[in-house]
N, C-alpha and C. Protein backbone atom coordinates (compact mmCIF):
# COMPACT_ATOMS: atom_id res chain seq x y z
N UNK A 1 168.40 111.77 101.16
CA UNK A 1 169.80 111.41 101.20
C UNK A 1 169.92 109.89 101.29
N UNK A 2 171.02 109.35 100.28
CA UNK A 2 171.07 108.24 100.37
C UNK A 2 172.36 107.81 100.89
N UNK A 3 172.87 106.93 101.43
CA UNK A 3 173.83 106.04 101.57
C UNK A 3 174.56 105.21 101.07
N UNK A 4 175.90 105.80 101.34
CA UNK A 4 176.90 105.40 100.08
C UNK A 4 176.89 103.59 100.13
N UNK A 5 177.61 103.43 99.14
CA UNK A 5 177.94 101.49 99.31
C UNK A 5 178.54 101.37 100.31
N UNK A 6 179.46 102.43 100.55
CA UNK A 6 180.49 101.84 102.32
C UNK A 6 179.88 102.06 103.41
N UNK A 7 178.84 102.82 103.19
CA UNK A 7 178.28 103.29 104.79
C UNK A 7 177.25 101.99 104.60
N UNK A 8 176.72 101.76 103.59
CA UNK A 8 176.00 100.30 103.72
C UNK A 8 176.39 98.87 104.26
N UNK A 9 177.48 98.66 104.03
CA UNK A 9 178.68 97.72 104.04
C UNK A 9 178.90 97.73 106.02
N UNK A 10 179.34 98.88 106.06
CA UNK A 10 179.23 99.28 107.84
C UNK A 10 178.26 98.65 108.40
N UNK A 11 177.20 99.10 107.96
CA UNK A 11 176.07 99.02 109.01
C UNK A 11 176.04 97.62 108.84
N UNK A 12 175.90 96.53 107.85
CA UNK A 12 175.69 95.22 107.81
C UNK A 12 177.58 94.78 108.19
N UNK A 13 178.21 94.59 108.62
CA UNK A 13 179.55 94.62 108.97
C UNK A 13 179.13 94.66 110.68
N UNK A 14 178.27 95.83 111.00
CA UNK A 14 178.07 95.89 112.46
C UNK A 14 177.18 95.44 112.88
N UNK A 15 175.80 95.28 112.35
CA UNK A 15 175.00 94.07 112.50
C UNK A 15 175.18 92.83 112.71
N UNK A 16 176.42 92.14 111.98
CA UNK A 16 176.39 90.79 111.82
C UNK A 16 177.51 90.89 113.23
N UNK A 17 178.43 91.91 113.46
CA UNK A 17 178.87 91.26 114.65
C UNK A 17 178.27 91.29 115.93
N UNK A 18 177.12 92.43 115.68
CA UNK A 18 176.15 92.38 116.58
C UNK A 18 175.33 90.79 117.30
N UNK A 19 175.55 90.25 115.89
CA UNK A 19 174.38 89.40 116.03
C UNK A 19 175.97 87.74 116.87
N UNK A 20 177.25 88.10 116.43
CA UNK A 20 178.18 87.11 116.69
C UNK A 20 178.53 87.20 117.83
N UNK A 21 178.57 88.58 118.81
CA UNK A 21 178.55 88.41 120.08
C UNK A 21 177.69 88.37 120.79
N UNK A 22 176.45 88.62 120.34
CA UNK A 22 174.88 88.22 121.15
C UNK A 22 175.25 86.24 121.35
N UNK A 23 175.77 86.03 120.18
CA UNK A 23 175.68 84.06 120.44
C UNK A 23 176.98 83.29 120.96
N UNK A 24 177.97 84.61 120.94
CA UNK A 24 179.36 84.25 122.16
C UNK A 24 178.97 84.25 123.95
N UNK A 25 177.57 85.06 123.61
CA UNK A 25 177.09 85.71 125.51
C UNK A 25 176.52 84.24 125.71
N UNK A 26 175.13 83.87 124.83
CA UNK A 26 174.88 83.01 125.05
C UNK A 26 175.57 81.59 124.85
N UNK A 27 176.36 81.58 124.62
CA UNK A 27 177.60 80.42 124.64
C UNK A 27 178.14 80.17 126.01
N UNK A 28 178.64 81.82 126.44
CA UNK A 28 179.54 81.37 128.27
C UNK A 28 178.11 81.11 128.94
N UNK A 29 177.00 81.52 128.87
CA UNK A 29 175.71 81.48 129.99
C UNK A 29 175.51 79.89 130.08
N UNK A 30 175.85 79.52 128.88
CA UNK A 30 175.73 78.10 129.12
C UNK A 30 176.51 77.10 130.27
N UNK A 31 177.70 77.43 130.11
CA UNK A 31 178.40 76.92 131.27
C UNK A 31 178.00 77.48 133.08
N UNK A 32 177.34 78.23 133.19
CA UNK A 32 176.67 78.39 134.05
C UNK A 32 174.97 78.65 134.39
N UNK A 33 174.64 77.63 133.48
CA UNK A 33 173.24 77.28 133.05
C UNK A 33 172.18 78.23 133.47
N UNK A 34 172.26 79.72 132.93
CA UNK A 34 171.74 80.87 132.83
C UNK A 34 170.61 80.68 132.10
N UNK A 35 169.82 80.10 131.70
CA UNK A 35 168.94 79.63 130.71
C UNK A 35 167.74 80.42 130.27
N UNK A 36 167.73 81.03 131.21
CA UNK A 36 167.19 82.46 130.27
C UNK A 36 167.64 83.27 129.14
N UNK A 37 168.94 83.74 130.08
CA UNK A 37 170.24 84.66 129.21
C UNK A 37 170.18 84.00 128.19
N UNK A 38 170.18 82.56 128.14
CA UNK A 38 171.27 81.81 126.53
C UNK A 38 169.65 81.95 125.55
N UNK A 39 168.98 81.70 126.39
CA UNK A 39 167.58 81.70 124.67
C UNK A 39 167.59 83.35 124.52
N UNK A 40 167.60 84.46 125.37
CA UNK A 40 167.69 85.66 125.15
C UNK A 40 168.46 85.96 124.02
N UNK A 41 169.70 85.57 124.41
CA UNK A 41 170.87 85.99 123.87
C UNK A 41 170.56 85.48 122.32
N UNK A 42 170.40 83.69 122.60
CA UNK A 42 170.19 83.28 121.18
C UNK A 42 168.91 83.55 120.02
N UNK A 43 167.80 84.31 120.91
CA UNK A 43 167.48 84.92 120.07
C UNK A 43 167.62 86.44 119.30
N UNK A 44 168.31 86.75 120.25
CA UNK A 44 168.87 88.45 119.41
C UNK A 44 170.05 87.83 118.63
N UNK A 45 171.01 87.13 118.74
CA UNK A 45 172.12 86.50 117.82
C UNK A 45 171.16 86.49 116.21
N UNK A 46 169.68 85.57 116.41
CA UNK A 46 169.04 85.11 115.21
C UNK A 46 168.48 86.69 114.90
N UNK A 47 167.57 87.11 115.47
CA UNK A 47 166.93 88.70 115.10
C UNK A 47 168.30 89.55 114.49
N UNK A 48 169.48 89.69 114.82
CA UNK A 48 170.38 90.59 114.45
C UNK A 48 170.46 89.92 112.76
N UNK A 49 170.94 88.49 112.80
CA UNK A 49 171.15 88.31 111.56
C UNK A 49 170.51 88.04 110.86
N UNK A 50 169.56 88.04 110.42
CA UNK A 50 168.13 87.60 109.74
C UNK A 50 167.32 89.23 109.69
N UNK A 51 168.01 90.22 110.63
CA UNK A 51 167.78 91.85 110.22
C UNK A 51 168.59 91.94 109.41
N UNK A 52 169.76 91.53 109.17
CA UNK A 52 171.06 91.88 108.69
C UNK A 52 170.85 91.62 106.89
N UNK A 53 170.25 90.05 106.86
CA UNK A 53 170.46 89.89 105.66
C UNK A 53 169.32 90.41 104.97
N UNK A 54 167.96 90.65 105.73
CA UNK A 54 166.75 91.49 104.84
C UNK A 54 167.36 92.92 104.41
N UNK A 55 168.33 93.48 105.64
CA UNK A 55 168.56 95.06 104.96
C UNK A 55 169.32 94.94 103.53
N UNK A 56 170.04 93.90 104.04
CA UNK A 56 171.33 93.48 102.29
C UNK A 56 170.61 93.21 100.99
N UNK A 57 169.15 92.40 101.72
CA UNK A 57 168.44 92.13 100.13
C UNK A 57 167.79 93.90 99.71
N UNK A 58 167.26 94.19 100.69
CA UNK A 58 166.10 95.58 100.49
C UNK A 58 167.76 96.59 99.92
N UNK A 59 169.03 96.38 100.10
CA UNK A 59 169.46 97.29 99.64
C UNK A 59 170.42 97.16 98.35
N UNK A 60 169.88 95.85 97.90
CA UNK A 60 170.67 95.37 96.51
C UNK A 60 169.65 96.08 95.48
N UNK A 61 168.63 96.18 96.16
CA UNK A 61 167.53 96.59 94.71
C UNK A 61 167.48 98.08 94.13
């Protein structure tokens, strides 16, 4: 079973905001110099979207 264009569209739609509020968390941690949280955060922000755009290439083909 494959997956329609919209259910594709979803999942990269929810990925990428996945990846926009992972780098809003690490944004407020900053003002209370959480500095763990913010490289945490900022690296799942980068892993979400950089997952996001390999699934978009692997699913253009």
């Amino acid at each position: 079973m494959s997956l329609s264009n919209e259910e594709k569209k979803d999942i990269i739609t929810y990925r990428i905001e996945k990846s926009y509020k992972a780098f809003e968390q690490a944004k407020m941690n900053i003002g209370i110099k959480c500095w763990d949280v913010v490289a945490s955060r900022l690296y799942y922000a980068a892993y979400y979207a950089v997952s996001t755009l390999f699934y978009e290439i692997k699913t253009k083909r």
